[in-house]
N, C-alpha and C. Protein backbone atom coordinates (compact mmCIF):
# COMPACT_ATOMS: atom_id res chain seq x y z
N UNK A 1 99.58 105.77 89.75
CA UNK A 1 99.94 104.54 90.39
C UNK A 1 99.42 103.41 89.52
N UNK A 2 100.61 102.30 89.35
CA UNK A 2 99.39 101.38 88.56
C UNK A 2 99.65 100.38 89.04
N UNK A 3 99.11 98.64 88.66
CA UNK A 3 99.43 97.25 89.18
C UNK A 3 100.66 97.22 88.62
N UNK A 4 101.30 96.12 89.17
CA UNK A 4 102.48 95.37 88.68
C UNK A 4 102.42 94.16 89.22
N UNK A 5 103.21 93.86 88.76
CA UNK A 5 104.31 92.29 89.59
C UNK A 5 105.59 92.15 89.50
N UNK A 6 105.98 92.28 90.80
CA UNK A 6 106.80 92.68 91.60
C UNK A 6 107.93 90.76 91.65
N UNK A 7 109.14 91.22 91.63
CA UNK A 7 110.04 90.09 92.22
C UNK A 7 110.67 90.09 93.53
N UNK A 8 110.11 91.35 94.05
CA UNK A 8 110.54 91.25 95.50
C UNK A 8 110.59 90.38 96.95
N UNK A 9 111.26 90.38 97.13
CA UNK A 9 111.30 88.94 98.22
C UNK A 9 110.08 89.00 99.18
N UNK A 10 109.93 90.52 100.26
CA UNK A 10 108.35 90.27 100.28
C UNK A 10 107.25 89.96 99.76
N UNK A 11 107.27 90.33 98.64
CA UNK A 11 106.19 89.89 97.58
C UNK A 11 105.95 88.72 96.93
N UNK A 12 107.18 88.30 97.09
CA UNK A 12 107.07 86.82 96.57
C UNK A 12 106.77 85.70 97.77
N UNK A 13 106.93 85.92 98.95
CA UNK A 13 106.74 84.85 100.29
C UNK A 13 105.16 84.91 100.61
N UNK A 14 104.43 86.01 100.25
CA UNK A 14 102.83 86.27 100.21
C UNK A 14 102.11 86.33 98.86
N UNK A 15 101.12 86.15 99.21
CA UNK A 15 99.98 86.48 98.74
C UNK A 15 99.14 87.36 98.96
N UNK A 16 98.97 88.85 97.75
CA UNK A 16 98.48 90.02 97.60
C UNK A 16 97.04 90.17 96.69
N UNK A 17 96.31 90.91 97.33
CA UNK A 17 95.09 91.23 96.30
C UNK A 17 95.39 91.83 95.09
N UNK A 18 96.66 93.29 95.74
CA UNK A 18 96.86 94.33 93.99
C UNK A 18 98.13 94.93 94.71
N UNK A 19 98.88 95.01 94.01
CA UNK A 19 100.56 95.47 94.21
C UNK A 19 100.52 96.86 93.13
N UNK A 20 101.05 97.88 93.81
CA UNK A 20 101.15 99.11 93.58
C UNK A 20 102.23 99.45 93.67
N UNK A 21 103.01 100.44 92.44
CA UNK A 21 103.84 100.99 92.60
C UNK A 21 104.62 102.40 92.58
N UNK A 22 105.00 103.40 93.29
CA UNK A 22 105.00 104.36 93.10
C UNK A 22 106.42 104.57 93.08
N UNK A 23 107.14 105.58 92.50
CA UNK A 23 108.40 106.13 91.85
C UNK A 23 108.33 107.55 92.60
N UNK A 24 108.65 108.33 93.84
CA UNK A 24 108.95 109.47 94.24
C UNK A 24 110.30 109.86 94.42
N UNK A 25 111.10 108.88 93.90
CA UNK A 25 112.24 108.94 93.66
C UNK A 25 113.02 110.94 93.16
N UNK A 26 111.93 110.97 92.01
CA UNK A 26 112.63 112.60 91.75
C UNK A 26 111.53 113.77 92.75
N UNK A 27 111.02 113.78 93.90
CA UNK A 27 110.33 114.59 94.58
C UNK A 27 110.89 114.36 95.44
N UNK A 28 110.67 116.19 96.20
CA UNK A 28 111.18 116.55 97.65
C UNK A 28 110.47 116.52 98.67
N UNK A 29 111.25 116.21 99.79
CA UNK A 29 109.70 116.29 100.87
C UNK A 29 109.12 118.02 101.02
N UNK A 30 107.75 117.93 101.08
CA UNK A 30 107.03 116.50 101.82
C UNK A 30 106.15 115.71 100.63
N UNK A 31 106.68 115.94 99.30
CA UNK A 31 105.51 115.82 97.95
C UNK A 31 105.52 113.75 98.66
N UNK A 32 106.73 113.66 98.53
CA UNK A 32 106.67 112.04 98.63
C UNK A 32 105.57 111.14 99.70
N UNK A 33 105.79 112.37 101.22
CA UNK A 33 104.99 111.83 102.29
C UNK A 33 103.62 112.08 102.49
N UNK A 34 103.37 113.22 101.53
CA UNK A 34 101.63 113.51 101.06
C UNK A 34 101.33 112.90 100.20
N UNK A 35 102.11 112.17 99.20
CA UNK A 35 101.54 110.89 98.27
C UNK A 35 101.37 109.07 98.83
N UNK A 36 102.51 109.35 100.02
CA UNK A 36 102.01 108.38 100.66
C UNK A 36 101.10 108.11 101.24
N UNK A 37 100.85 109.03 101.92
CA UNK A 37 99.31 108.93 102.67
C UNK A 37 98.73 108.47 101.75
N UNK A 38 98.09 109.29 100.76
CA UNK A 38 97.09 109.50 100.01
C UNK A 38 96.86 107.74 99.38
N UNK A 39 98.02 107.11 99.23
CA UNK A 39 98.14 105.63 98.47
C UNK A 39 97.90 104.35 99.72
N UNK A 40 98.38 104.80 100.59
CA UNK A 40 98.11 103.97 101.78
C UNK A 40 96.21 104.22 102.21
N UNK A 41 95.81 105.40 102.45
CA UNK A 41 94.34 105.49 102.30
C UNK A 41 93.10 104.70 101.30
N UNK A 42 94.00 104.93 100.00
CA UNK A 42 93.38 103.97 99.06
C UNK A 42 93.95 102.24 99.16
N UNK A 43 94.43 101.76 100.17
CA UNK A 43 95.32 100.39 100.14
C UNK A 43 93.74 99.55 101.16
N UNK A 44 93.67 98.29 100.21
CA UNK A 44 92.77 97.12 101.30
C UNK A 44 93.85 96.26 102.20
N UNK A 45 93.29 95.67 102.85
CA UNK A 45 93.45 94.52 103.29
C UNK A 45 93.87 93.71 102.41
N UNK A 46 95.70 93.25 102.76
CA UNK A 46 95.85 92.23 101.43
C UNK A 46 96.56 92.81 100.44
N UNK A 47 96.58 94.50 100.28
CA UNK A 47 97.29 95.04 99.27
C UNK A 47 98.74 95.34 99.33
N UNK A 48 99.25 95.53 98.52
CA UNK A 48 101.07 96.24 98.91
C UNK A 48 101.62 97.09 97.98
N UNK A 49 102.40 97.66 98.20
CA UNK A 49 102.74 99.46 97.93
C UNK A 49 104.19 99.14 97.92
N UNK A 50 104.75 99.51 96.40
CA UNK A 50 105.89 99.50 96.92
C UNK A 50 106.50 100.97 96.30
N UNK A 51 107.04 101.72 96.94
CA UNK A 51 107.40 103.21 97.06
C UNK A 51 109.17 103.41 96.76
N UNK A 52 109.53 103.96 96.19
CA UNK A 52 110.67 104.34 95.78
C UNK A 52 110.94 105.75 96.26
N UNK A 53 111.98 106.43 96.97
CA UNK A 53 112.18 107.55 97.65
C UNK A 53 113.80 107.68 97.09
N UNK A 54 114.02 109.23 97.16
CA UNK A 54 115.35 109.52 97.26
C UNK A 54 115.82 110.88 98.32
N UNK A 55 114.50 111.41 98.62
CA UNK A 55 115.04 112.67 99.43
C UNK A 55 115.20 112.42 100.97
N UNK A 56 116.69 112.65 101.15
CA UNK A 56 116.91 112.64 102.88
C UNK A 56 115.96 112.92 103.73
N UNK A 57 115.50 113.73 103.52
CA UNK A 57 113.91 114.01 104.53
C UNK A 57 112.75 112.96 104.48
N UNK A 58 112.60 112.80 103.17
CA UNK A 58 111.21 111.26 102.99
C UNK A 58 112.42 110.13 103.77
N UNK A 59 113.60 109.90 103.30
CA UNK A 59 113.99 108.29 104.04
C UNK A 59 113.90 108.50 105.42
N UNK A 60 114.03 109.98 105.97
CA UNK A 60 113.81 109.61 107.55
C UNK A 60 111.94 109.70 108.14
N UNK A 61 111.09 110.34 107.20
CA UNK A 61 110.27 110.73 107.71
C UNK A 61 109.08 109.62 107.29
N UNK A 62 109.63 108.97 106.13
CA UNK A 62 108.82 107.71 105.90
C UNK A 62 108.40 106.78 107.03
N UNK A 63 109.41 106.06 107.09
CA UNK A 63 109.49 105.08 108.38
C UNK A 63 109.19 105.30 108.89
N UNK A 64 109.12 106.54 109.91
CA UNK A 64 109.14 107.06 111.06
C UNK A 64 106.87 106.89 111.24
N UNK A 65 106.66 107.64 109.73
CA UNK A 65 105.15 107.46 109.66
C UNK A 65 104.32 105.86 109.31
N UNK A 66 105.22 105.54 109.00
CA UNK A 66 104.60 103.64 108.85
C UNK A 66 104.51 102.79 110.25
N UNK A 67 105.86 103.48 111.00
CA UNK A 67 105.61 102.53 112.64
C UNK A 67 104.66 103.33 112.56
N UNK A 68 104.66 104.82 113.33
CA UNK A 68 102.99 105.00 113.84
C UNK A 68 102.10 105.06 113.52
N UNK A 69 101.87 104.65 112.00
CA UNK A 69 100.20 103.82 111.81
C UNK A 69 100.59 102.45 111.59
N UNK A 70 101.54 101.76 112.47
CA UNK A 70 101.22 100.47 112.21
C UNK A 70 101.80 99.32 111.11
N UNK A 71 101.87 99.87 110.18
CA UNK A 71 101.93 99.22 108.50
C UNK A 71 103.44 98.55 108.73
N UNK A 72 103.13 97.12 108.22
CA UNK A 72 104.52 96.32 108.20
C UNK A 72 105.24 96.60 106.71
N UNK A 73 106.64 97.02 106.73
CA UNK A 73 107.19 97.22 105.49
C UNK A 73 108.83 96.82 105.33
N UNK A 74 109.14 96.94 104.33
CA UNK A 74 110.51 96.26 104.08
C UNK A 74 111.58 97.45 103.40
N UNK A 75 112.41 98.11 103.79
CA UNK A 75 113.33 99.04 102.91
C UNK A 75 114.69 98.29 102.68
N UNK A 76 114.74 98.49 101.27
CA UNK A 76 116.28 97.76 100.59
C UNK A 76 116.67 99.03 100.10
N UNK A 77 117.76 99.51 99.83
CA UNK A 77 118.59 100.60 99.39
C UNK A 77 118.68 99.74 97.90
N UNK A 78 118.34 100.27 97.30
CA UNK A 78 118.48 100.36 95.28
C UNK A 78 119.89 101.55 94.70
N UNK A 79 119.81 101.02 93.28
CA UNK A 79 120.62 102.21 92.99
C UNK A 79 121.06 103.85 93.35
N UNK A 80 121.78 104.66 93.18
CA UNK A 80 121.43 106.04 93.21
C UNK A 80 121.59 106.41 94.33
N UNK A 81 121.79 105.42 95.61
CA UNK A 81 121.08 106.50 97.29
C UNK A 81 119.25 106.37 96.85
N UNK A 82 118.71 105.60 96.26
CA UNK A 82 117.51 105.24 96.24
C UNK A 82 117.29 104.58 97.03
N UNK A 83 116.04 104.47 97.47
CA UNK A 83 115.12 103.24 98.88
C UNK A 83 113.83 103.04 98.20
N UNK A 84 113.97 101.81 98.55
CA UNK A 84 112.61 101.13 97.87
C UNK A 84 111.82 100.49 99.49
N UNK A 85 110.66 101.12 99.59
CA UNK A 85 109.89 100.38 100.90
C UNK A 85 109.04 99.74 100.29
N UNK A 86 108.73 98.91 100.91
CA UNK A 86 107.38 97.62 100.54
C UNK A 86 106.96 97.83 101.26
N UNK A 87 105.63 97.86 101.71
CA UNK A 87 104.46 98.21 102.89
C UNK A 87 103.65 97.22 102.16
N UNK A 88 103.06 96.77 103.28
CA UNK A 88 101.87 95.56 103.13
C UNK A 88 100.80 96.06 104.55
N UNK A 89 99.34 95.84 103.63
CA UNK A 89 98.41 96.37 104.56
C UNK A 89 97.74 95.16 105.39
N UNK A 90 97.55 95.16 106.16
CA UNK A 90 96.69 94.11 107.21
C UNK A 90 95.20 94.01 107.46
């Protein structure tokens, strides 16, 4: 995972401590939704994650795990049948 800077419309209306980005784009579930955790665990207050997915199982099972812990996020459909979520931590 490393920093970036991001032109994303969430990202650009705030102000972030460290913007992260991850590419699970070529992994199947559940590799994508056990790396999420794992990146959201390491996320402060202030940070944002932005995650790239392509497997039918992560686009439904993503979301589904961000409402129930809470985490406000943004999904735009990208190239490919790709999804890009933005999650921002509180």
């Amino acid at each position: 995972m490393s920093a970036i800077i991001v032109s994303d419309y969430l990202v650009k209306k705030k102000k972030y401590n460290m913007i992260f980005e991850y590419d699970a784009s070529d992994e199947k579930c559940p590799l994508p939704l056990v790396n999420l955790r794992l990146r959201l665990k390491k996320m402060q207050k202030g940070d944002v994650c932005i995650f790239t997915i392509a497997d039918k199982g992560s686009i439904e099972d993503i979301p589904k795990l961000l409402n129930k812990l809470g985490y406000q996020y943004d999904q735009s459909i990208i190239e490919n049948g790709r999804i890009r979520i933005t999650i921002s931590s509180n």
